[in-house]
N, C-alpha and C. Protein backbone atom coordinates (compact mmCIF):
# COMPACT_ATOMS: atom_id res chain seq x y z
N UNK A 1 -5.03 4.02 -10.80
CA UNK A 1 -4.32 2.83 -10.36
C UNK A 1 -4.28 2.79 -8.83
N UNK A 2 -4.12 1.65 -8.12
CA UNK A 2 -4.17 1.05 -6.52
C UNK A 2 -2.63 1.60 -6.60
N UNK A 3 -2.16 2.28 -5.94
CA UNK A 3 -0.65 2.11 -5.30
C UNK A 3 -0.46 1.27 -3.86
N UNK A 4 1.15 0.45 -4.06
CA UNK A 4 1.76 0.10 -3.29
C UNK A 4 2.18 0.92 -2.22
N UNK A 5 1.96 0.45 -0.96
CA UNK A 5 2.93 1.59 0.08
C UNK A 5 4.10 1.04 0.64
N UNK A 6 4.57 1.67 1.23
CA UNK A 6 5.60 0.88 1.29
C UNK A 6 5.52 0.21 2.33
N UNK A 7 5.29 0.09 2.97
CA UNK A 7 4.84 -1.54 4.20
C UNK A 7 4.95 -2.74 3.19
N UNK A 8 3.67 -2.54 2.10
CA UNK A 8 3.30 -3.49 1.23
C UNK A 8 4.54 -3.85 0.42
N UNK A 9 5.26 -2.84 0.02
CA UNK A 9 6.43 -3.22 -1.07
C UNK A 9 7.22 -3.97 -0.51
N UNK A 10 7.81 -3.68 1.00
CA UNK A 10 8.78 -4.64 1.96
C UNK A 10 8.09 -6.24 2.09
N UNK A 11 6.79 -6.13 2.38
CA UNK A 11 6.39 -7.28 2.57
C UNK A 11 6.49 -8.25 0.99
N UNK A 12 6.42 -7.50 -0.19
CA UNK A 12 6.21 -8.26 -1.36
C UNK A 12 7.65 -8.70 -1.65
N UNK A 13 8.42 -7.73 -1.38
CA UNK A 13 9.92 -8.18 -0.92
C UNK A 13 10.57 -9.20 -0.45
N UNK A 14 9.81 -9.49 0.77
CA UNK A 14 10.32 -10.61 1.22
C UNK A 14 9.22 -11.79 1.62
N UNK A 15 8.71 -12.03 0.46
CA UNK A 15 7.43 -13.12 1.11
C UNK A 15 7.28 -13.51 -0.74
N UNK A 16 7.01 -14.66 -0.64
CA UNK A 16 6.51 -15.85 -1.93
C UNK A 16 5.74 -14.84 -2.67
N UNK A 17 5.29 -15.05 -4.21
CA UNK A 17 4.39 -14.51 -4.84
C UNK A 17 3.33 -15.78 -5.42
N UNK A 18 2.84 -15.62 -5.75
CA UNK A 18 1.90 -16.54 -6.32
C UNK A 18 1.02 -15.75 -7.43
N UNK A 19 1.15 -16.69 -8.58
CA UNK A 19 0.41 -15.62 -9.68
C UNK A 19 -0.99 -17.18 -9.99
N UNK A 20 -2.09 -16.40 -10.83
CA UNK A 20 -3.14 -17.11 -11.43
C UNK A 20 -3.94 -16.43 -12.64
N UNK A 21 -3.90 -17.48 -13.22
CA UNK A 21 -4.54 -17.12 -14.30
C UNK A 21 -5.69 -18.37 -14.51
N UNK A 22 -6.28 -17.62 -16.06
CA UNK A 22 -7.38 -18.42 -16.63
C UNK A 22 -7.46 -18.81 -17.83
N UNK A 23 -7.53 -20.42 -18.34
CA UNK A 23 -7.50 -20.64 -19.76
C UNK A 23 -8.69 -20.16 -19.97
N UNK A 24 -8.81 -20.23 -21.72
CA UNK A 24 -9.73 -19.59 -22.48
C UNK A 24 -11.10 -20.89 -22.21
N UNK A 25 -10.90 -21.93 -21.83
CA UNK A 25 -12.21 -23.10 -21.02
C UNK A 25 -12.00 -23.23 -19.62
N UNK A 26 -11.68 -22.13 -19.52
CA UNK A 26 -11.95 -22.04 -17.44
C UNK A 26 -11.32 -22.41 -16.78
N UNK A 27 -10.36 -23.16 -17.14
CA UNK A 27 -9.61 -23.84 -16.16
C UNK A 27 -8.35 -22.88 -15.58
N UNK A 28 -8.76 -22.69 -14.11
CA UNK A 28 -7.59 -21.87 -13.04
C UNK A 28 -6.25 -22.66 -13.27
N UNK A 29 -5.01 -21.75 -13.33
CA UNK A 29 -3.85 -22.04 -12.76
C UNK A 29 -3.20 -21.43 -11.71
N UNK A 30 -2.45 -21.95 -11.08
CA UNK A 30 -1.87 -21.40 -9.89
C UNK A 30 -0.18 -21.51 -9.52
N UNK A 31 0.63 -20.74 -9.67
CA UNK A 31 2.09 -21.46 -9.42
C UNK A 31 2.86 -20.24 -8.54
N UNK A 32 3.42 -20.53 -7.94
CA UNK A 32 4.86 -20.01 -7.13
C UNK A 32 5.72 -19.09 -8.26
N UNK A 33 5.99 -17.95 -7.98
CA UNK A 33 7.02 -17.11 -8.50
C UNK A 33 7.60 -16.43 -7.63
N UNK A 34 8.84 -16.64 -7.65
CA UNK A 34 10.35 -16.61 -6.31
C UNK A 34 11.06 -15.12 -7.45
N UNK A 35 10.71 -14.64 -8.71
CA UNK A 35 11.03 -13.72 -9.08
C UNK A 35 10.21 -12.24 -9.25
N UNK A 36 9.12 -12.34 -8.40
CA UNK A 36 8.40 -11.01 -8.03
C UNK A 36 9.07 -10.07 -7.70
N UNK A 37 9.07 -8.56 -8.67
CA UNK A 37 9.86 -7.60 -8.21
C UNK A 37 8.50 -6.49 -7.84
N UNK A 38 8.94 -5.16 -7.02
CA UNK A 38 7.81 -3.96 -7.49
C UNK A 38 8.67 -3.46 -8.49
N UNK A 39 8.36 -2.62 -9.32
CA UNK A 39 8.98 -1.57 -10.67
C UNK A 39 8.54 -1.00 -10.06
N UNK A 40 7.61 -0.14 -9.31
CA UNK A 40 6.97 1.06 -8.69
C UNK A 40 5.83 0.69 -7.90
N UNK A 41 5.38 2.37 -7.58
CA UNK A 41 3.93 2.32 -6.82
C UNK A 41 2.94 1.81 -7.18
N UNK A 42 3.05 1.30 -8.57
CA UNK A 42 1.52 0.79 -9.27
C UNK A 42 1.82 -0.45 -10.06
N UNK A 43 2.90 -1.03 -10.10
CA UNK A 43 3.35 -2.36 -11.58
C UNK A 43 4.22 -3.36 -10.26
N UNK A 44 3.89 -4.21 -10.99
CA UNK A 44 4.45 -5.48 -10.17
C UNK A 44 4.93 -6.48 -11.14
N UNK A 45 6.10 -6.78 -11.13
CA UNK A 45 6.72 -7.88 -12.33
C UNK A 45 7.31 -9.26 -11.88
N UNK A 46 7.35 -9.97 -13.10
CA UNK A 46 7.85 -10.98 -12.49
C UNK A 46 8.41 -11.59 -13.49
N UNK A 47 9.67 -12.68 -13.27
CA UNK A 47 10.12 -13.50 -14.43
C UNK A 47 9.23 -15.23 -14.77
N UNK A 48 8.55 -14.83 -16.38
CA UNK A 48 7.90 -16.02 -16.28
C UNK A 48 8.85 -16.98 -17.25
N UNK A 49 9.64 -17.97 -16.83
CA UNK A 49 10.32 -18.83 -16.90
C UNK A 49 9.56 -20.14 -17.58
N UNK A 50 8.84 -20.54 -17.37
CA UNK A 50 8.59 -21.91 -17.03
C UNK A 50 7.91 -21.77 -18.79
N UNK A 51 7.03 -20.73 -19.06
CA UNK A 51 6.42 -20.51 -20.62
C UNK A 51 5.70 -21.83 -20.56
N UNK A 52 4.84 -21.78 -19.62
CA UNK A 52 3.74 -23.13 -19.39
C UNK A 52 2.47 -22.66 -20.33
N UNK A 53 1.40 -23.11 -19.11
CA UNK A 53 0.26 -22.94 -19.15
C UNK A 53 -0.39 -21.01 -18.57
N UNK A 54 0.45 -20.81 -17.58
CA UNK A 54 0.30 -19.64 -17.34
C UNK A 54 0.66 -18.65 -18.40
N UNK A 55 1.67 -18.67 -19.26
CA UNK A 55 2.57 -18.30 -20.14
C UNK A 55 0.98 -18.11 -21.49
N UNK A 56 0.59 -19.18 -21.57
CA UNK A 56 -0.41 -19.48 -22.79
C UNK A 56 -1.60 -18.51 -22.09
N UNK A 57 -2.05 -18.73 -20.93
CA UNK A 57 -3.17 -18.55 -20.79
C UNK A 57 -3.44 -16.37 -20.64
N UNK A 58 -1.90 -16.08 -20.03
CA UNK A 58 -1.60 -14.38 -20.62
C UNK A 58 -1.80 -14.09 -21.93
N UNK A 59 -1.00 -15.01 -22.54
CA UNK A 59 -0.91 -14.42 -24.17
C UNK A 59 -3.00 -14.41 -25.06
N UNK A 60 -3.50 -15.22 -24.38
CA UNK A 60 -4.68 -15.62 -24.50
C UNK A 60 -5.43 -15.05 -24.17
N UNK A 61 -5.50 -13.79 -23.10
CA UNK A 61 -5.91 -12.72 -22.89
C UNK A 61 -6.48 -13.04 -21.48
N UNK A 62 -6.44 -13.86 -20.78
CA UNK A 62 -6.43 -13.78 -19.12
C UNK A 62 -6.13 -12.89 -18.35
N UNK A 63 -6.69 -12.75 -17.57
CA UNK A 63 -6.63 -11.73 -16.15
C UNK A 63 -5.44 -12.55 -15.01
N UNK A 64 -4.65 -11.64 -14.33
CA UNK A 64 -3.97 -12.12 -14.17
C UNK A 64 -3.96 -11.06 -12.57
N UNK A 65 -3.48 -12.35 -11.31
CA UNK A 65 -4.11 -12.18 -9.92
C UNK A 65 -2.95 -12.78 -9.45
N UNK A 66 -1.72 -11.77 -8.11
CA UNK A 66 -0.75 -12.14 -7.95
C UNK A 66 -0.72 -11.53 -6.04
N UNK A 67 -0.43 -12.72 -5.78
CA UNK A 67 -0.68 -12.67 -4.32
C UNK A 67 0.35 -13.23 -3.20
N UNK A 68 0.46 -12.48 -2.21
CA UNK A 68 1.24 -12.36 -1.37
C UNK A 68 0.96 -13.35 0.08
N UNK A 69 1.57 -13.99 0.68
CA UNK A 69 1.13 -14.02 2.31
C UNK A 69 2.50 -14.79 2.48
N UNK A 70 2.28 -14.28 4.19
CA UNK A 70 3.35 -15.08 5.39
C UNK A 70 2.66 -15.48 6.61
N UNK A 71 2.44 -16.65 6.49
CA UNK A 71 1.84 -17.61 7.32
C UNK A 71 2.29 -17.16 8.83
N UNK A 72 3.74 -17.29 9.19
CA UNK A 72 4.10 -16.52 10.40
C UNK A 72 3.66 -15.10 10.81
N UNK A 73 3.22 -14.05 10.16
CA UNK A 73 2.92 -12.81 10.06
C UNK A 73 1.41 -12.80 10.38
N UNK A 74 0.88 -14.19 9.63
CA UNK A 74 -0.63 -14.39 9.47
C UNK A 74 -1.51 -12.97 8.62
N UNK A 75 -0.73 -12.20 7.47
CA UNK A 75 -0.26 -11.28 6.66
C UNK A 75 -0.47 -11.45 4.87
N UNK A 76 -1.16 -10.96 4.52
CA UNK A 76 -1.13 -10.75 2.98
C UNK A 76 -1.58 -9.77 1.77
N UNK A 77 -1.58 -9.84 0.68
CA UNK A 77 -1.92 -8.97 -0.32
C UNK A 77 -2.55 -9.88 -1.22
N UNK A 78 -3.41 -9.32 -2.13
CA UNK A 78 -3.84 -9.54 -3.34
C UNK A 78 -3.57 -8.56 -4.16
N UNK A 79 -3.43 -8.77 -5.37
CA UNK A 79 -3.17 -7.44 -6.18
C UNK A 79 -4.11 -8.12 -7.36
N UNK A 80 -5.00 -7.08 -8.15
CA UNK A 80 -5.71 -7.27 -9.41
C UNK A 80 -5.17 -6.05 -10.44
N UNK A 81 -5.68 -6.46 -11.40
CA UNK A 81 -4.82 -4.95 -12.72
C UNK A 81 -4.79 -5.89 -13.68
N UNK A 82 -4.12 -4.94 -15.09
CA UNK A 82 -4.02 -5.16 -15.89
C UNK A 82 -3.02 -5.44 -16.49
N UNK A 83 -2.40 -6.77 -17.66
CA UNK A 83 -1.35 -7.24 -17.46
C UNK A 83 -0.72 -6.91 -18.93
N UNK A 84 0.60 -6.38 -19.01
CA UNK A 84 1.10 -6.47 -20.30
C UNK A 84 2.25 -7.16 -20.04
N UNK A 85 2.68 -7.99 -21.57
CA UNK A 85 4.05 -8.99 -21.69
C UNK A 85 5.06 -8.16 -22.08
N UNK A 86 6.08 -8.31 -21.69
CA UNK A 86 7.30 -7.53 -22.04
C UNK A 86 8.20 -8.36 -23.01
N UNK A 87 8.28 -8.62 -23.97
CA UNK A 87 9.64 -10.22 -24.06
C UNK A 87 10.56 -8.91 -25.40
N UNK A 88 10.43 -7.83 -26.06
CA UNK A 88 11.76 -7.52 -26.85
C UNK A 88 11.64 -5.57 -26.21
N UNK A 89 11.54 -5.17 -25.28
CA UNK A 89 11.69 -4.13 -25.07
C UNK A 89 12.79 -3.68 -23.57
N UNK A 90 13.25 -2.70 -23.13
CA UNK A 90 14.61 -2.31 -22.39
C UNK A 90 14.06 -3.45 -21.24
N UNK A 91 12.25 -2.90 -20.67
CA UNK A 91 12.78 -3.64 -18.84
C UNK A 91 13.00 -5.13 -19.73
N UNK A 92 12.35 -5.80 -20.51
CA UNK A 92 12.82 -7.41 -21.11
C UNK A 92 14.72 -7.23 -20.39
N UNK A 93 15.04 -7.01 -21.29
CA UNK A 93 16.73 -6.75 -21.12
C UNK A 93 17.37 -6.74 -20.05
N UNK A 94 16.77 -5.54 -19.37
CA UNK A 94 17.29 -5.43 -18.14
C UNK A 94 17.14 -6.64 -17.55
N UNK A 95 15.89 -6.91 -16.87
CA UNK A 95 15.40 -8.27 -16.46
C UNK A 95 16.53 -9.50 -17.02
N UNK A 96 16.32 -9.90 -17.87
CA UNK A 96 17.59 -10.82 -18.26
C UNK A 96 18.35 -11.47 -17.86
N UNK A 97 19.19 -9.62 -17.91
CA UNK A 97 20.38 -9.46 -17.43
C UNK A 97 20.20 -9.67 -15.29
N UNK A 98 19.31 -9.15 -14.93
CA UNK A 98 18.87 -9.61 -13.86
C UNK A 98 19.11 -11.45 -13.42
N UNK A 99 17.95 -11.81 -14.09
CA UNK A 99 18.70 -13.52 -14.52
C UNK A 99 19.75 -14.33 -14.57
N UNK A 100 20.90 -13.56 -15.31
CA UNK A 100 22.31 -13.55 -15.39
C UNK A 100 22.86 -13.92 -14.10
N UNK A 101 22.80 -12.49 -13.78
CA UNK A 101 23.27 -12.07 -12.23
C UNK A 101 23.36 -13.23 -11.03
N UNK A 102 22.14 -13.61 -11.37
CA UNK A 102 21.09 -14.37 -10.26
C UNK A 102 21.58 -16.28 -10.64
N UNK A 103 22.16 -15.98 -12.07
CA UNK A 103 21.59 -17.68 -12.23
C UNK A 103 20.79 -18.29 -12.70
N UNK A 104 20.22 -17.99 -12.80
CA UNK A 104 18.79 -18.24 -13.47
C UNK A 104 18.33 -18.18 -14.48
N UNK A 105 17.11 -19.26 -14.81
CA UNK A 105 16.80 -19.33 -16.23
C UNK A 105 16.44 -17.79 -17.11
N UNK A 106 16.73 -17.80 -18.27
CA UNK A 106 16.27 -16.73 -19.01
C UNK A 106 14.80 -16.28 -19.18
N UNK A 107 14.53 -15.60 -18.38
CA UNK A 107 12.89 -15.56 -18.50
C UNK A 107 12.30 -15.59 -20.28
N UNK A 108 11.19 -16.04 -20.34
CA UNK A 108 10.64 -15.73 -21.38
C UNK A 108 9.91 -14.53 -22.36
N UNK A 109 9.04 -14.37 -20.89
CA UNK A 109 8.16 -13.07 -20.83
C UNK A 109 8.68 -12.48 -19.47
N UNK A 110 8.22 -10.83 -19.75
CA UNK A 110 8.35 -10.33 -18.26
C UNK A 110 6.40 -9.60 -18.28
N UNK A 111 5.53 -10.49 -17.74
CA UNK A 111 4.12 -10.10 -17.24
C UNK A 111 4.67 -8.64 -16.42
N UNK A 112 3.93 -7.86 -16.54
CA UNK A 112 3.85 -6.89 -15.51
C UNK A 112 2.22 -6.46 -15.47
N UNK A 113 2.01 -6.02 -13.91
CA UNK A 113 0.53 -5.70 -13.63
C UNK A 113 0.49 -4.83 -13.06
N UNK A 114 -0.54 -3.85 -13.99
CA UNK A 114 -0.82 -2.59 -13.47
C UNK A 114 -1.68 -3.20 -12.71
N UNK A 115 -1.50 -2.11 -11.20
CA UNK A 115 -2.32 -2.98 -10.23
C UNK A 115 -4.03 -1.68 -10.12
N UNK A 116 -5.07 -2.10 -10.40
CA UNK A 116 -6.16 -1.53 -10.14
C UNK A 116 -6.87 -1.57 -9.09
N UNK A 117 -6.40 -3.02 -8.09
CA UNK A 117 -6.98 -3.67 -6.82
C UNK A 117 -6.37 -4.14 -6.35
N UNK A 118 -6.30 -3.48 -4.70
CA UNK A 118 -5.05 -4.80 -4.09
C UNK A 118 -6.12 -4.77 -2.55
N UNK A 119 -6.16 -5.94 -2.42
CA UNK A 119 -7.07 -6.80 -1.48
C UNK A 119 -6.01 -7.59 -0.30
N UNK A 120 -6.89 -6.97 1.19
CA UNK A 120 -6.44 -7.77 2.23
C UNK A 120 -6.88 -9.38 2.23
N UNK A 121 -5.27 -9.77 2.45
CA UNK A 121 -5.33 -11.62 2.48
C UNK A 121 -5.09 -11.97 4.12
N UNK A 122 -5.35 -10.69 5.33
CA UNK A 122 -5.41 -11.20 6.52
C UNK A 122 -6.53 -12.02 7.21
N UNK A 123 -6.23 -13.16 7.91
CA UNK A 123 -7.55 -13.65 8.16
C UNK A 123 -8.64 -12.83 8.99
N UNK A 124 -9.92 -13.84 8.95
CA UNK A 124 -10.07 -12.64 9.87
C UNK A 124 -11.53 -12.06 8.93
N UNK A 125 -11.87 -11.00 10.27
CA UNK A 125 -13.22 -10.06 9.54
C UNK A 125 -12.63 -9.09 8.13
N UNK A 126 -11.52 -8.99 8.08
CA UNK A 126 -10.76 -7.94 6.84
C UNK A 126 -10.72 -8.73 5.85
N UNK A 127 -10.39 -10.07 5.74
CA UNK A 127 -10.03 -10.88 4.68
C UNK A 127 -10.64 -10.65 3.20
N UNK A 128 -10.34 -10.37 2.26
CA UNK A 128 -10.86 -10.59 1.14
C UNK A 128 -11.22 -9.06 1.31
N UNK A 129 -11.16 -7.93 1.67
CA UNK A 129 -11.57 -6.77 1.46
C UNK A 129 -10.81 -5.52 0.90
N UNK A 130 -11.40 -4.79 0.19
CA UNK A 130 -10.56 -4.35 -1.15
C UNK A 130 -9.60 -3.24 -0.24
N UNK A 131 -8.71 -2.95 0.05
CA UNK A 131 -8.17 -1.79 0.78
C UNK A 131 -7.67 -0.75 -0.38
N UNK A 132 -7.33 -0.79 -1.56
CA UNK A 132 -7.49 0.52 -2.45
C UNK A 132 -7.59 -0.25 -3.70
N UNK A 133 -8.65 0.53 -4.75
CA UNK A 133 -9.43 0.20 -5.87
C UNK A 133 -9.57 1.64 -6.86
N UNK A 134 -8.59 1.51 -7.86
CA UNK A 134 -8.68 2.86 -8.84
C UNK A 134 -10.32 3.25 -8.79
């Protein structure tokens, strides 16, 4: 697995997430998630709420690509890996209850991604280049 360092974890901390996926006829999605947590050096979670198209296109067996930047920083991440749904096991629960706390809708699923690739999103000659790859 790619581990997070911690530079990266602060920055995923406090900067937008953006997840994407792929229907089973190609078609990209792309949406904003304001509930990106790290669980650790290698998993990255998030609350998927909305149980859209992104929601369908996980359960469907999509690859799933969750990315970081701060425009002011001119600063980012990509992360690639492998994704499992959480919706009746403890982190589900916990998470939740997280929700609770917060206000917020009851997530549906909790996606988490083992991360195998996490890619510089700085502009620039680095851009798009893998900085650690299991």
């Amino acid at each position: 697995m790619a581990t997070i360092t911690p530079e990266m974890r602060e920055f995923i901390e406090h900067n937008l997430g953006w997840v994407a996926t792929v229907s089973p006829q190609g078609q990209v999605d792309l949406g904003p998630k304001m509930s990106t947590f790290v669980i650790d050096d290698n998993h990255i979670g998030y609350h998927e709420r909305t149980a859209g198209q992104i929601m369908s296109d996980l359960r469907n067996g999509s690859p799933l690509v969750i990315a970081f930047a701060n425009l002011e920083e001119r600063k980012g991440y990509r992360f690639r890996g492998i994704v499992t749904l959480h919706d009746d096991d403890a982190l589900y629960e916990e998470q939740v209850r997280v929700a609770e706390a917060r206000g917020t809708k009851k997530p549906a699923v909790i996606p988490v991604l083992e991360i195998t690739e996490i890619q510089d999103l700085t502009p620039g000659a680095t851009a798009g280049t893998t900085i650690s790859k299991d």
